[in-house]
N, C-alpha and C. Protein backbone atom coordinates (compact mmCIF):
# COMPACT_ATOMS: atom_id res chain seq x y z
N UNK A 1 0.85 -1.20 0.00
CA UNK A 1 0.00 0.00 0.00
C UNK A 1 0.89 1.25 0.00
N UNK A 2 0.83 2.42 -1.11
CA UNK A 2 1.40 3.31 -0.94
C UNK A 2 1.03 4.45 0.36
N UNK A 3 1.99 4.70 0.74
CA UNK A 3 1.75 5.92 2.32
C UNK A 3 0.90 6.96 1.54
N UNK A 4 0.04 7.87 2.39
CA UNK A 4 -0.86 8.54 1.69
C UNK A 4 0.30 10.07 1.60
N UNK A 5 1.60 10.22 2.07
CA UNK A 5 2.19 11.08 1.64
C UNK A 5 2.78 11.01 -0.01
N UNK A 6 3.08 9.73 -0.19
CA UNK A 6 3.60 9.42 -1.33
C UNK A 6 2.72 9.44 -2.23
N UNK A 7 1.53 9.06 -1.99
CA UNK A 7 0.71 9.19 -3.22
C UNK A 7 -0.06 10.65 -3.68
N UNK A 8 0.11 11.39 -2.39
CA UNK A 8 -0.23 12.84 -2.53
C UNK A 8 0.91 13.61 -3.62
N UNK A 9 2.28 13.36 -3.24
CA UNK A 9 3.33 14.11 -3.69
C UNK A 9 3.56 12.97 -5.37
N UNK A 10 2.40 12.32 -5.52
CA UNK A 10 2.91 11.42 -7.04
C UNK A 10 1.74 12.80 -7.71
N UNK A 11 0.87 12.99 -7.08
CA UNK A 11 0.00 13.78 -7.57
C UNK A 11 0.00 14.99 -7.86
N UNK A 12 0.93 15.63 -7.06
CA UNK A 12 1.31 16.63 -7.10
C UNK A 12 2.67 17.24 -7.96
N UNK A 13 3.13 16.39 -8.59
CA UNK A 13 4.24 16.24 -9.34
C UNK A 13 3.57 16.48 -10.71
N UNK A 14 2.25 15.51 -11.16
CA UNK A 14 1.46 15.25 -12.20
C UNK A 14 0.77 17.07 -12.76
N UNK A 15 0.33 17.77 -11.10
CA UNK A 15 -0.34 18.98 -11.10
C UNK A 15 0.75 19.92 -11.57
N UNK A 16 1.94 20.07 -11.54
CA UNK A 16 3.05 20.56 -11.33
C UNK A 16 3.43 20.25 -13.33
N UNK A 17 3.77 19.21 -13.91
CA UNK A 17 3.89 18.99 -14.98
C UNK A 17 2.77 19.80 -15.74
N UNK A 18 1.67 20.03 -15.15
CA UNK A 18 0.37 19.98 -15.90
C UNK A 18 0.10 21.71 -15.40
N UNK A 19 0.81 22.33 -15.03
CA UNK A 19 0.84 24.04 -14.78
C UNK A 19 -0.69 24.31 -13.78
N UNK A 20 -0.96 23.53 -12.90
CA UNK A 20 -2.18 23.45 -11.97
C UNK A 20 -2.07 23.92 -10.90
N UNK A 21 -1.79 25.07 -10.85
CA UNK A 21 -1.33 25.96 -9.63
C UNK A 21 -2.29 26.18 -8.21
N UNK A 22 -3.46 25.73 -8.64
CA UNK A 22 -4.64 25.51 -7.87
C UNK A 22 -4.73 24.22 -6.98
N UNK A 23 -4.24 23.54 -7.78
CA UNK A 23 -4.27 22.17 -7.35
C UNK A 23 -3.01 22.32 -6.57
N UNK A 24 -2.03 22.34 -6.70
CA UNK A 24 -0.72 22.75 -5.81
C UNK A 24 -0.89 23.11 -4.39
N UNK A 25 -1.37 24.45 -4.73
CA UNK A 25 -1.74 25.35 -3.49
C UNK A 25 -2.69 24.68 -2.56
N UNK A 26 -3.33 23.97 -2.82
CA UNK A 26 -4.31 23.37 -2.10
C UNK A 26 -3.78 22.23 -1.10
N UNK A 27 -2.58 21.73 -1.44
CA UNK A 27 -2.14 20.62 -1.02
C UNK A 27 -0.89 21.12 0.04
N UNK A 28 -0.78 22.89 0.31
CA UNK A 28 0.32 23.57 0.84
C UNK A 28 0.11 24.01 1.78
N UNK A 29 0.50 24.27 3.18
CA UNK A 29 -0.09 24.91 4.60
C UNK A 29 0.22 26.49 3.55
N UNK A 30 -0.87 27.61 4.34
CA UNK A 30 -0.88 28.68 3.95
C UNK A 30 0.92 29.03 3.98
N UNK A 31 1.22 28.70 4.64
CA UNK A 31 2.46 29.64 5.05
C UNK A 31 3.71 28.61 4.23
N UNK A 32 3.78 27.71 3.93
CA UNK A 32 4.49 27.17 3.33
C UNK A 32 5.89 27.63 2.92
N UNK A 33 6.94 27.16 3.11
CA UNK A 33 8.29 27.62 3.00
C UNK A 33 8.61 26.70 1.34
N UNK A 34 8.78 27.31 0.40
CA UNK A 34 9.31 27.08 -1.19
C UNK A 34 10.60 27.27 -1.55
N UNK A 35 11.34 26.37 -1.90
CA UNK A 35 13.07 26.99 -2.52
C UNK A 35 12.61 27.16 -4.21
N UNK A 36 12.89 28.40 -4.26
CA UNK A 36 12.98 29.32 -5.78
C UNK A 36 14.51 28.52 -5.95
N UNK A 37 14.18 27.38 -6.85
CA UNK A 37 15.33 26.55 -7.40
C UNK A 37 15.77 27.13 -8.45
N UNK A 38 14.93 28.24 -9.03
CA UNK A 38 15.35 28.78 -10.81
C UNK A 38 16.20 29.93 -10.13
N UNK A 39 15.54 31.11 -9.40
CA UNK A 39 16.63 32.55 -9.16
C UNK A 39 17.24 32.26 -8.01
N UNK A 40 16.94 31.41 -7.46
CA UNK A 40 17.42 31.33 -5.74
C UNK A 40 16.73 31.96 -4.69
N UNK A 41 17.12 31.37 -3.31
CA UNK A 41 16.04 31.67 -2.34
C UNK A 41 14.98 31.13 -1.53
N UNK A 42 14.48 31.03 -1.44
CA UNK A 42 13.05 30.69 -0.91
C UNK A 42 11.70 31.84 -0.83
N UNK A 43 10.66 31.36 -0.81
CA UNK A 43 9.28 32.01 -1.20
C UNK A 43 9.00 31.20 -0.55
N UNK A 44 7.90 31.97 0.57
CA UNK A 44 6.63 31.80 2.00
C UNK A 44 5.43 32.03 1.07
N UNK A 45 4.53 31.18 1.75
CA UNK A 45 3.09 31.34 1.17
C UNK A 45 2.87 31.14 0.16
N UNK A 46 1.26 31.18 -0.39
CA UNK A 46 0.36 31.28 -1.40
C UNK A 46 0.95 31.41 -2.50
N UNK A 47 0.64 32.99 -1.93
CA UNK A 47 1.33 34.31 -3.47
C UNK A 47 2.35 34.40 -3.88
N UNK A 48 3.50 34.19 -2.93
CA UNK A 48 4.72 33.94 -3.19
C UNK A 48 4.89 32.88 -4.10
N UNK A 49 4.44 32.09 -4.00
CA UNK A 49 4.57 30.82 -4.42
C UNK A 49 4.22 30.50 -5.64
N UNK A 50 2.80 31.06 -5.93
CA UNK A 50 2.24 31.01 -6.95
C UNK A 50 3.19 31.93 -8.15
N UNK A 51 2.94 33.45 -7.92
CA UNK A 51 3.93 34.30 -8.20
C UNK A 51 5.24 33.59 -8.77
N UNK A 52 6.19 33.23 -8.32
CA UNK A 52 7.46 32.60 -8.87
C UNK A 52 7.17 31.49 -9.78
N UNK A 53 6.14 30.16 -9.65
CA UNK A 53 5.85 29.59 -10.63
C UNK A 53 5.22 30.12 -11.94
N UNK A 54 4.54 31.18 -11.85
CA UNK A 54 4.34 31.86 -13.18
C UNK A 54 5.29 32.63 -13.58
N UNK A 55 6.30 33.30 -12.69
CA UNK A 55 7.30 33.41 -13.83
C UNK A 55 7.46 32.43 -14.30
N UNK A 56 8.45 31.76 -13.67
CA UNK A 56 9.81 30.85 -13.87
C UNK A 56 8.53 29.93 -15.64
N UNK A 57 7.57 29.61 -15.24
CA UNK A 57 6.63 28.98 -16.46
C UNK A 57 6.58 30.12 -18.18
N UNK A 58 6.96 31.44 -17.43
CA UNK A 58 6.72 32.79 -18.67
C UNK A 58 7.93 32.17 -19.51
N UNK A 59 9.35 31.32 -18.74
CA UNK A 59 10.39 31.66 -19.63
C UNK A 59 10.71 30.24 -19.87
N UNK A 60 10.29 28.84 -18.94
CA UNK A 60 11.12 28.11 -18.65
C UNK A 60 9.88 26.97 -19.15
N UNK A 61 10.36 25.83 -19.02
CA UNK A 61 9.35 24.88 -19.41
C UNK A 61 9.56 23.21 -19.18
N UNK A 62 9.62 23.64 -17.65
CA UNK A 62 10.01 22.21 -16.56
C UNK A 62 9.17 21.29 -16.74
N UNK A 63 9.79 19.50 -16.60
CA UNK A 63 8.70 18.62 -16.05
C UNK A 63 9.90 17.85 -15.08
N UNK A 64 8.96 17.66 -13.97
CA UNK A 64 9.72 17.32 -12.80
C UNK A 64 9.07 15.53 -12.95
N UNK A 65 9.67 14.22 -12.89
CA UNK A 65 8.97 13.43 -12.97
C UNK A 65 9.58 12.48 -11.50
N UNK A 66 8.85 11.98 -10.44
CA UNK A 66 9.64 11.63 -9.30
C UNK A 66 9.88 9.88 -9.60
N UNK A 67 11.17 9.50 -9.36
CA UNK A 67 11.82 8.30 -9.43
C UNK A 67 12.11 7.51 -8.20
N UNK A 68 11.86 7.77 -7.06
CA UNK A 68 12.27 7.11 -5.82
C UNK A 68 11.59 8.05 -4.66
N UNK A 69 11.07 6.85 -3.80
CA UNK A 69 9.99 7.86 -2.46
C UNK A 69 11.31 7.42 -1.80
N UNK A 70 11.49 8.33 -0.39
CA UNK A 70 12.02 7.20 0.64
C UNK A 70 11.21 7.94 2.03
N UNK A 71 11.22 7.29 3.29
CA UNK A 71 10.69 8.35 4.51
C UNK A 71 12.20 8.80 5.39
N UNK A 72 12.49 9.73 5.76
CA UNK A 72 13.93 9.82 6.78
C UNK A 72 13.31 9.46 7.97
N UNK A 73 14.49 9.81 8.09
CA UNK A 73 14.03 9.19 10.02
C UNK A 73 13.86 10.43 10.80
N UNK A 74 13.58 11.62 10.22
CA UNK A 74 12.70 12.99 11.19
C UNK A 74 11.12 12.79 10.43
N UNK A 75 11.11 11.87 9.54
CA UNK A 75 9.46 11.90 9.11
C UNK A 75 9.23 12.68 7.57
N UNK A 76 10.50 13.25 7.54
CA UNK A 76 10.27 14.19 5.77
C UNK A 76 10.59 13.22 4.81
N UNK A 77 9.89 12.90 3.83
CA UNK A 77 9.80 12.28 2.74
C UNK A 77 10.77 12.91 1.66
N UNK A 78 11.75 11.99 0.85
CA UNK A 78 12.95 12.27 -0.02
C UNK A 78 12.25 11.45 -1.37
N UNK A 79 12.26 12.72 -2.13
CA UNK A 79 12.03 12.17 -3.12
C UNK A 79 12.69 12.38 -5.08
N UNK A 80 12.89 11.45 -5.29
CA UNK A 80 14.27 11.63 -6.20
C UNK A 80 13.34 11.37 -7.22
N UNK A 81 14.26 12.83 -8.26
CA UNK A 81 13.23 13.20 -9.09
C UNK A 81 14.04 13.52 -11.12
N UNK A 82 13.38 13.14 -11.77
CA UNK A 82 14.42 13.48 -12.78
C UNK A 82 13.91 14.82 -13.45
N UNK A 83 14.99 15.67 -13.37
CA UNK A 83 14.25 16.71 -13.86
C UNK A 83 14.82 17.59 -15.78
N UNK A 84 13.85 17.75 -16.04
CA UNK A 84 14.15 18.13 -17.46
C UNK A 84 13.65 19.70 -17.83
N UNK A 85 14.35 20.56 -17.94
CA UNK A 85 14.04 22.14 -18.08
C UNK A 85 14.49 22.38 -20.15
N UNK A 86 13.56 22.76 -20.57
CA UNK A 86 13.64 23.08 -21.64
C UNK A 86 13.35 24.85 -21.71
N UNK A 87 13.60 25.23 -22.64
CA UNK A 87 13.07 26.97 -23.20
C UNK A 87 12.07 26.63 -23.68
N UNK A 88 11.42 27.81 -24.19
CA UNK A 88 9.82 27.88 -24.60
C UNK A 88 10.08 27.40 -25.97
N UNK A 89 11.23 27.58 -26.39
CA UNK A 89 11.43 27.05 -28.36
C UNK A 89 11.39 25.36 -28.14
N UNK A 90 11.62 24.69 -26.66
CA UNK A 90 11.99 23.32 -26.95
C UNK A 90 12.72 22.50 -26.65
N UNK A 91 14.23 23.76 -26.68
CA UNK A 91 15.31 23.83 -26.78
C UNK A 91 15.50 22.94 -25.30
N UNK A 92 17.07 21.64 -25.43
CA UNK A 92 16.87 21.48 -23.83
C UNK A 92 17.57 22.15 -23.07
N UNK A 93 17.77 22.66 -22.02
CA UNK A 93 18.11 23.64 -21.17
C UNK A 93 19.39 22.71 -20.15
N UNK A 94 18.32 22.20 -19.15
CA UNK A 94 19.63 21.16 -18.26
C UNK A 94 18.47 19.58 -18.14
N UNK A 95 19.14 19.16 -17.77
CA UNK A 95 18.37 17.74 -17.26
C UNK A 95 19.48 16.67 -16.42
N UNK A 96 18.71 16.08 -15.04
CA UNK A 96 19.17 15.85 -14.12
C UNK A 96 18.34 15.09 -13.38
N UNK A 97 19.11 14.61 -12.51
CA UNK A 97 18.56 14.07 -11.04
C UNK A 97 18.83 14.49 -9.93
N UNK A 98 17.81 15.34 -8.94
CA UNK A 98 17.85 15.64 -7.71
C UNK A 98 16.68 15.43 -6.91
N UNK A 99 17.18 15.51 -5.61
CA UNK A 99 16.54 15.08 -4.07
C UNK A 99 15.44 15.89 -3.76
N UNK A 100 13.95 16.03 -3.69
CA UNK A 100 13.30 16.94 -3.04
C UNK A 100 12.98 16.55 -1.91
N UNK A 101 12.65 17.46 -0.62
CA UNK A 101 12.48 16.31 0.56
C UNK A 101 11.54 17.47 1.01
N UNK A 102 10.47 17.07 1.47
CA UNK A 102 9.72 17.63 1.93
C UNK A 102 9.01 17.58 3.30
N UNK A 103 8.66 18.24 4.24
CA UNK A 103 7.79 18.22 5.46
C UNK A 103 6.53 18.15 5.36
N UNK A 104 5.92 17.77 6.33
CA UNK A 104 4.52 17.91 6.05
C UNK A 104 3.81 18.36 7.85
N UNK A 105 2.75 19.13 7.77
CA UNK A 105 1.88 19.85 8.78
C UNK A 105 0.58 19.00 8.89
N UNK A 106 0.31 18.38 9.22
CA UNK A 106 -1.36 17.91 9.16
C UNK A 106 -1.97 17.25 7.55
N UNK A 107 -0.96 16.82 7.29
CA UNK A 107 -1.10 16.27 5.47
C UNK A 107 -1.16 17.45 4.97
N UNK A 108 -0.53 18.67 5.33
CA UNK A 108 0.02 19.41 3.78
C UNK A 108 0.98 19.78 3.62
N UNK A 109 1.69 20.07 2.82
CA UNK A 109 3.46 20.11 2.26
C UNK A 109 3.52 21.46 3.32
N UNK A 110 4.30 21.52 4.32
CA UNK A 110 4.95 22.71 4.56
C UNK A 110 6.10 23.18 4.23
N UNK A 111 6.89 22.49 4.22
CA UNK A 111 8.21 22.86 3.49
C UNK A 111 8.94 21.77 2.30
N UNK A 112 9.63 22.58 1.43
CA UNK A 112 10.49 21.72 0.66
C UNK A 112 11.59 22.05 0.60
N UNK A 113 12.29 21.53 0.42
CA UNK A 113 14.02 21.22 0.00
C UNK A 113 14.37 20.75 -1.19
N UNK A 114 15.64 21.55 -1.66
CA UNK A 114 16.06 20.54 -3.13
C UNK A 114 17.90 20.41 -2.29
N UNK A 115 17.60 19.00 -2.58
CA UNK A 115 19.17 18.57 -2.03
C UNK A 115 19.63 18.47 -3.74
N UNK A 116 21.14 18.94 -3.80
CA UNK A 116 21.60 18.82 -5.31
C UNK A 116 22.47 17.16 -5.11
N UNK A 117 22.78 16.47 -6.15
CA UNK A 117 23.55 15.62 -6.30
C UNK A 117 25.18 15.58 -5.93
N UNK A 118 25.44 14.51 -4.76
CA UNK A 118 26.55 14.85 -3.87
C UNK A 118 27.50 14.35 -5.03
């Protein structure tokens, strides 16, 4: 049986490929802590949140597809992800494999992490 974190964050990967920013947000404590993986940083909340994914979508043209759940042993879920960034022409940009690990508040994502490849 998949953990109902894992099958939330398979879903949310799908919403994420699929530019469903609604669907995202819904699955995020209001206050939610975000790493801006494209300019750097991090972005709190909603708007923040939302906000940076419509840029980074104006120029960029990510699909994040996840390859491996695991649980740590503080309870945040690691999840290894292959990721492929193209330009709006097509063009491929970078493509890779990295770590997202995320927290969770009452079943909703409060924070994420991108661990890069050691």
């Amino acid at each position: 049986m998949t953990p109902p974190s894992q099958a939330l964050l398979a879903r949310l990967y799908s919403a994420f490929n699929a530019r469903e920013i609604p669907t995202l947000l819904a699955a995020m404590t209001p206050d939610v802590s975000w790493p801006n993986g494209w300019e750097g940083g991090v972005v709190h909340g909603h708007d923040e949140v939302a906000r940076y994914w419509r840029r980074q979508w104006e120029q960029l043209e990510p699909t994040v597809v996840p390859t491996a759940f695991t649980t740590e042993a503080d309870g945040r879920v690691a999840v290894t992800v292959h990721q492929v960034v193209r330009d709006k022409t097509g063009a491929l940009l970078s493509e890779h494999t990295v770590t997202h690990v995320y927290r969770f508040d009452d079943g909703l994502v409060a924070e994420m992490e991108i661990r890069e490849p050691a």
